[in-house]
Protein backbone atom coordinates (compact mmCIF):
# COMPACT_ATOMS: atom_id res chain seq x y z
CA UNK A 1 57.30 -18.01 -49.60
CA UNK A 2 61.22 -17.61 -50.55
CA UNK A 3 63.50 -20.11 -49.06
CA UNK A 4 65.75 -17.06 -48.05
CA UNK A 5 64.88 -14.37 -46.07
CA UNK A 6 66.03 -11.34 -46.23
CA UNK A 7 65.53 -7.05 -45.28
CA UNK A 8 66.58 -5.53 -48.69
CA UNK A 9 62.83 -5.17 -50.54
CA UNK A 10 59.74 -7.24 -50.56
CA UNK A 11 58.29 -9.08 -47.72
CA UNK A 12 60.14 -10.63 -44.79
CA UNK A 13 58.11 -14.22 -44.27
CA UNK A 14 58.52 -16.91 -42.00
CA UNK A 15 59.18 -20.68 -44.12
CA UNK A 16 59.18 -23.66 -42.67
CA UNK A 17 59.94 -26.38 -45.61
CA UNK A 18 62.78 -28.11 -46.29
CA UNK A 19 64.63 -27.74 -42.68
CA UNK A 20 67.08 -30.36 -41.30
CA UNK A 21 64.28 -33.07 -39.23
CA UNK A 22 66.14 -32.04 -36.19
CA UNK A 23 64.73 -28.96 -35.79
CA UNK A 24 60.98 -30.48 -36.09
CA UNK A 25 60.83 -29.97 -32.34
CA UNK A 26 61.83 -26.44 -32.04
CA UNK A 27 59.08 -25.66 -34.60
CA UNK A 28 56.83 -27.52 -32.45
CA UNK A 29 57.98 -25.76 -29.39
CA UNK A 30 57.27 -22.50 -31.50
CA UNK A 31 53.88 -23.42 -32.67
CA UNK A 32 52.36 -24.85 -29.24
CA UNK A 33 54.46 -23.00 -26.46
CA UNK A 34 52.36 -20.72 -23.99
CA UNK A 35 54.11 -17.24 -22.86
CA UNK A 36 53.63 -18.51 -19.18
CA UNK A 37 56.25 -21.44 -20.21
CA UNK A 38 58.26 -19.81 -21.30
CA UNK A 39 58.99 -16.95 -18.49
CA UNK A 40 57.31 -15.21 -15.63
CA UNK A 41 58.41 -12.01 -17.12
CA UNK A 42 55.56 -10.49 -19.59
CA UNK A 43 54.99 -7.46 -21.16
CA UNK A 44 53.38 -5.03 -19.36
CA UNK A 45 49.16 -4.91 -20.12
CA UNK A 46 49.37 -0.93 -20.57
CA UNK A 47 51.76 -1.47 -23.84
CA UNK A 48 55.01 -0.11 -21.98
CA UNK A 49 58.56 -1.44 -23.20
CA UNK A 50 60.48 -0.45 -26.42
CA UNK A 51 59.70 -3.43 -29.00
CA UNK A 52 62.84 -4.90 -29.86
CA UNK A 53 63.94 -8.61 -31.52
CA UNK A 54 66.64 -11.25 -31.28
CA UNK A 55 67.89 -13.55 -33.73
CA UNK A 56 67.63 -17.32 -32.32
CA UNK A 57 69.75 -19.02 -35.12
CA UNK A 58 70.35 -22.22 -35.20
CA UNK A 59 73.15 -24.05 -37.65
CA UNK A 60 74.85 -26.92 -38.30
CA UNK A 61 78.57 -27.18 -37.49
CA UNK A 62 81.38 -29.53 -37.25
CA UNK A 63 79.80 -31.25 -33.58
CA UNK A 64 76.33 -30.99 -34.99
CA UNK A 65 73.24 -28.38 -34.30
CA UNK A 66 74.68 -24.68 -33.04
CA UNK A 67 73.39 -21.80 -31.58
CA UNK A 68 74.91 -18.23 -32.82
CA UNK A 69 75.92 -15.59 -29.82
CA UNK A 70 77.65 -12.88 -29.35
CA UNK A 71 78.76 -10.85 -26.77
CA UNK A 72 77.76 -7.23 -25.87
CA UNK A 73 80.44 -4.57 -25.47
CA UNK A 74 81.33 -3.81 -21.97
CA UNK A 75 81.01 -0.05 -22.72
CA UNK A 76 76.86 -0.64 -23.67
CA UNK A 77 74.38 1.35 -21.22
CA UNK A 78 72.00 -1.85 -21.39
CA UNK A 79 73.21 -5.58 -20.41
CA UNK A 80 77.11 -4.64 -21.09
CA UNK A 81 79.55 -7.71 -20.97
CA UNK A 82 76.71 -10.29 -21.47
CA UNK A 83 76.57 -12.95 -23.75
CA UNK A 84 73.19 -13.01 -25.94
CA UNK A 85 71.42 -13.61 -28.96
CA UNK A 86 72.46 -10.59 -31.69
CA UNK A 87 69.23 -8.32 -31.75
CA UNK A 88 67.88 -4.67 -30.65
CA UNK A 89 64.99 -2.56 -30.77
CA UNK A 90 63.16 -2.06 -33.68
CA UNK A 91 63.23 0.74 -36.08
CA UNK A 92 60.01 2.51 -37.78
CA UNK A 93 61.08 1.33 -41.26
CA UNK A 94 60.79 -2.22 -39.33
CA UNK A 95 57.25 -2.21 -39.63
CA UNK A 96 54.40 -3.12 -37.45
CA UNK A 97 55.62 -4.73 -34.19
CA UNK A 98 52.81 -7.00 -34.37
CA UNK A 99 53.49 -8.17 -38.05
CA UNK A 100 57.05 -8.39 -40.12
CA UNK A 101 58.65 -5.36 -37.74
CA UNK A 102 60.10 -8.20 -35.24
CA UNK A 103 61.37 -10.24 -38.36
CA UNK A 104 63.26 -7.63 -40.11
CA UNK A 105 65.20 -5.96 -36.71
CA UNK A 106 65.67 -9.48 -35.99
CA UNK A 107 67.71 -10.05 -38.78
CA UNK A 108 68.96 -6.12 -39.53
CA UNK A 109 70.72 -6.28 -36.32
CA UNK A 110 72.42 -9.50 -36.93
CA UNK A 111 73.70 -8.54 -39.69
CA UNK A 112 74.93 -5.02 -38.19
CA UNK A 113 76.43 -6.86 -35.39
CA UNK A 114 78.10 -9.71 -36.63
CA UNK A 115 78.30 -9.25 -40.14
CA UNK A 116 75.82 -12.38 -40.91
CA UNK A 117 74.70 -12.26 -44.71
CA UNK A 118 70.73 -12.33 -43.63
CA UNK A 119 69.94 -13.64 -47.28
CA UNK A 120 71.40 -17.27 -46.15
CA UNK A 121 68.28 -17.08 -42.79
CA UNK A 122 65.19 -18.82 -43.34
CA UNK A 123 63.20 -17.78 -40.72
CA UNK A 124 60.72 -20.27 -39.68
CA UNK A 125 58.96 -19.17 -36.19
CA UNK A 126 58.79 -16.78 -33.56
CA UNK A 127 58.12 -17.29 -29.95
CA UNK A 128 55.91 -15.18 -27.51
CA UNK A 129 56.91 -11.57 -26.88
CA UNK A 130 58.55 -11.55 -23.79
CA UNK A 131 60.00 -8.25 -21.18
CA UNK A 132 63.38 -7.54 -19.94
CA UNK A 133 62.52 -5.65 -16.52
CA UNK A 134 65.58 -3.92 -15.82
CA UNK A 135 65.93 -2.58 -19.30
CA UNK A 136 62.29 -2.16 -20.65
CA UNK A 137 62.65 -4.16 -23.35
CA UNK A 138 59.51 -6.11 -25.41
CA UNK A 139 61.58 -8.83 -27.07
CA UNK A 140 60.35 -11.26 -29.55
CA UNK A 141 62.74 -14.38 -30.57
CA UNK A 142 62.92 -14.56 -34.21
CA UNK A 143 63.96 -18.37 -34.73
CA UNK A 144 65.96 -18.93 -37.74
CA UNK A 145 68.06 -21.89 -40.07
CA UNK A 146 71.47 -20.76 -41.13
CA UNK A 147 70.70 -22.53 -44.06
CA UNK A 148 73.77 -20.91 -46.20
CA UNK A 149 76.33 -20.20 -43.34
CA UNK A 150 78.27 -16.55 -44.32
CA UNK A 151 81.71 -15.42 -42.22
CA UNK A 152 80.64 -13.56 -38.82
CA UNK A 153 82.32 -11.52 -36.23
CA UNK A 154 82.68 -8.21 -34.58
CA UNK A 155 81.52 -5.68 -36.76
CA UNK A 156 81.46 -2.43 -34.09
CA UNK A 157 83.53 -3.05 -31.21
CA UNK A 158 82.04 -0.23 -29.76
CA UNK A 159 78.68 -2.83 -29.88
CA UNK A 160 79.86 -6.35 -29.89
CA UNK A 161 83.16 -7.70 -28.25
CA UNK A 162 82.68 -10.87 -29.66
CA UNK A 163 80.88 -13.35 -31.88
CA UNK A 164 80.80 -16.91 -31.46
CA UNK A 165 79.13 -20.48 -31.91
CA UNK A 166 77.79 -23.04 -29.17
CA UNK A 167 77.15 -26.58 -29.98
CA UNK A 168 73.41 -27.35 -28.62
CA UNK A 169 75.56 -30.78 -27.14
CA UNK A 170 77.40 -28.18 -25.16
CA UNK A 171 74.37 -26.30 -23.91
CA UNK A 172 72.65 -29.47 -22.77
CA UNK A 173 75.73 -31.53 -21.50
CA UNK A 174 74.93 -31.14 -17.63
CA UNK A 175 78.45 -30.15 -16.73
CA UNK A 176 78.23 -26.92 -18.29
CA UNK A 177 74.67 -25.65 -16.75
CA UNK A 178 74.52 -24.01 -13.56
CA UNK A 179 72.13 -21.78 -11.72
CA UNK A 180 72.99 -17.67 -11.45
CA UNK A 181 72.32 -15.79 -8.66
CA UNK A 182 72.14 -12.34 -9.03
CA UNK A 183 73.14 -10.11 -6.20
CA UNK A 184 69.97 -8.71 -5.62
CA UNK A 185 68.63 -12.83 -5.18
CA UNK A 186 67.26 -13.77 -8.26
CA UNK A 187 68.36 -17.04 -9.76
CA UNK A 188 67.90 -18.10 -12.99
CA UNK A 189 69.64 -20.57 -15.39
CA UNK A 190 72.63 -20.36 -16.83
CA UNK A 191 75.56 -22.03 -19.15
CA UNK A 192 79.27 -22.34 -18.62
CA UNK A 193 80.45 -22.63 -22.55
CA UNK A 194 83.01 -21.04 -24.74
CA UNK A 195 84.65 -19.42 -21.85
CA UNK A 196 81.30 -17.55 -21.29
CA UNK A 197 78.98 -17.40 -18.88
CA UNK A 198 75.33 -16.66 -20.69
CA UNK A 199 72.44 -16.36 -18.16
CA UNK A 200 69.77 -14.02 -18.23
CA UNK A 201 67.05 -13.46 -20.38
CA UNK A 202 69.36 -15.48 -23.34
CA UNK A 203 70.13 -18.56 -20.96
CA UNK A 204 66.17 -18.64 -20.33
CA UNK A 205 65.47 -18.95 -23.90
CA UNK A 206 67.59 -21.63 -24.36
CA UNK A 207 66.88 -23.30 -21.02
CA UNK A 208 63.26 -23.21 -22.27
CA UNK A 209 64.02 -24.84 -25.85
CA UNK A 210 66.32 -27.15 -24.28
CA UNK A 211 63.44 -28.02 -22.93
CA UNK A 212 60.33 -28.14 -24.93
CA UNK A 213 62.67 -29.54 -27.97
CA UNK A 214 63.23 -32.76 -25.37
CA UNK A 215 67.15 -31.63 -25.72
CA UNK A 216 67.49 -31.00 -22.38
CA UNK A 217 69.27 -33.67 -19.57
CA UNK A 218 69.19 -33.75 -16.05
CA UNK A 219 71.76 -31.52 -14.06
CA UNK A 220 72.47 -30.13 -11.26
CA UNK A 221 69.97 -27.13 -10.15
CA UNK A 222 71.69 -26.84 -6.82
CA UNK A 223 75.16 -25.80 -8.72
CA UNK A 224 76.03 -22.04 -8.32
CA UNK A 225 77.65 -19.32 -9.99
CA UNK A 226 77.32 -15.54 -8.53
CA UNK A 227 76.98 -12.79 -10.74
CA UNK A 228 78.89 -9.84 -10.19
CA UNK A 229 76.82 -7.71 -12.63
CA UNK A 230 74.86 -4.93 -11.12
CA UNK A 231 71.54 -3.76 -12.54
């Protein structure tokens, strides 16, 4: 297996030696999680939803481990204005959705939408496929060490309005989680960082590994933001 993993010839593979000990429970979390604990939201038994990817990648800044986002362009048919994980649907020269196809979009769109340099990524695990109702989507989270950190930020404004970094200290701290509630009534959790408000299906990942990493810290569920966005 290469240390580095990257989309320009041979195979993409996931690697799991000689990452920071910090992240031991993430890979943990990756290798024992169930779908269920992750989210109620599955993909459908009859196949349906466009396979797609997201890039989970954690670093190591100035305040310790960090989590690269982005946020989506407000002009976007799909989850406009949101902050997420960089990612999109997979392409045919991905490869098998069930095999390396996840791990190559993963890190194709990253690099298409915030100029990351995917050959500094060592990918290391993925997490159970899981469905984004309102938009169809089949998503698996690629998780990934930016093991050589390269220069990032908006590469297509017509895509991404901007690219950032969260500390994970940030993401747990219990001042900055809240719970959303959607205007049609569903609540879900969500984080108050870098002038952003991530919730949805990118605040659930991270609630979850928050979680099963032991990262998380008590706060309070009854806190609430309203979301203006309308499916």
């Amino acid at each position: 297996m290469t240390r580095a993993s990257n989309t320009q010839g041979g195979r993409v593979t996931l690697d799991k030696e000689g990452l920071p000990a910090w992240l031991d429970p993430v890979v943990h979390a990756a290798e024992t999680v169930a779908p269920r604990q992750l989210s109620r939201f599955l993909p459908p038994e009859d196949g349906a939803g466009r396979q797609s990817a997201v890039l989970v990648l954690f670093g190591e800044g100035e305040r310790g481990p960090e989590l690269l986002l982005m946020e989506r362009a407000s002009s976007l048919r799909s989850h406009a204005g949101q902050p997420s994980f960089p990612g999109g649907a997979l392409d045919p020269e991905d490869g098998d959705p069930q095999g390396e196809g996840p791990l190559r979009a993963a890190l194709r769109e990253a690099e298409e939408e915030t100029g990351l340099d995917p050959s500094g990524v060592q990918l290391f695990g993925v997490l159970p496929k899981l469905y984004i109702p309102v938009s169809g989507f089949v998503v698996t989270p690629v998780l990934g060490w930016w093991r050589v950190p390269s220069p990032v930020g908006v590469v297509d404004p017509k895509e991404t309005a901007r690219v950032f970094t969260v500390p994970v200290a940030d993401l747990a701290h219990p001042d900055n989680r809240v719970t959303a509630v959607h205007p049609r009534g569903h609540r879900g959790p969500a984080f108050l960082v870098e002038s952003a408000l991530v919730w949805g299906f990118t605040a659930g990942v991270i609630d979850r590994l928050l979680h099963f990493a032991g990262w998380e810290r008590p706060w309070d569920r009854d806190r609430q933001v309203p979301l203006d966005w309308q499916a």
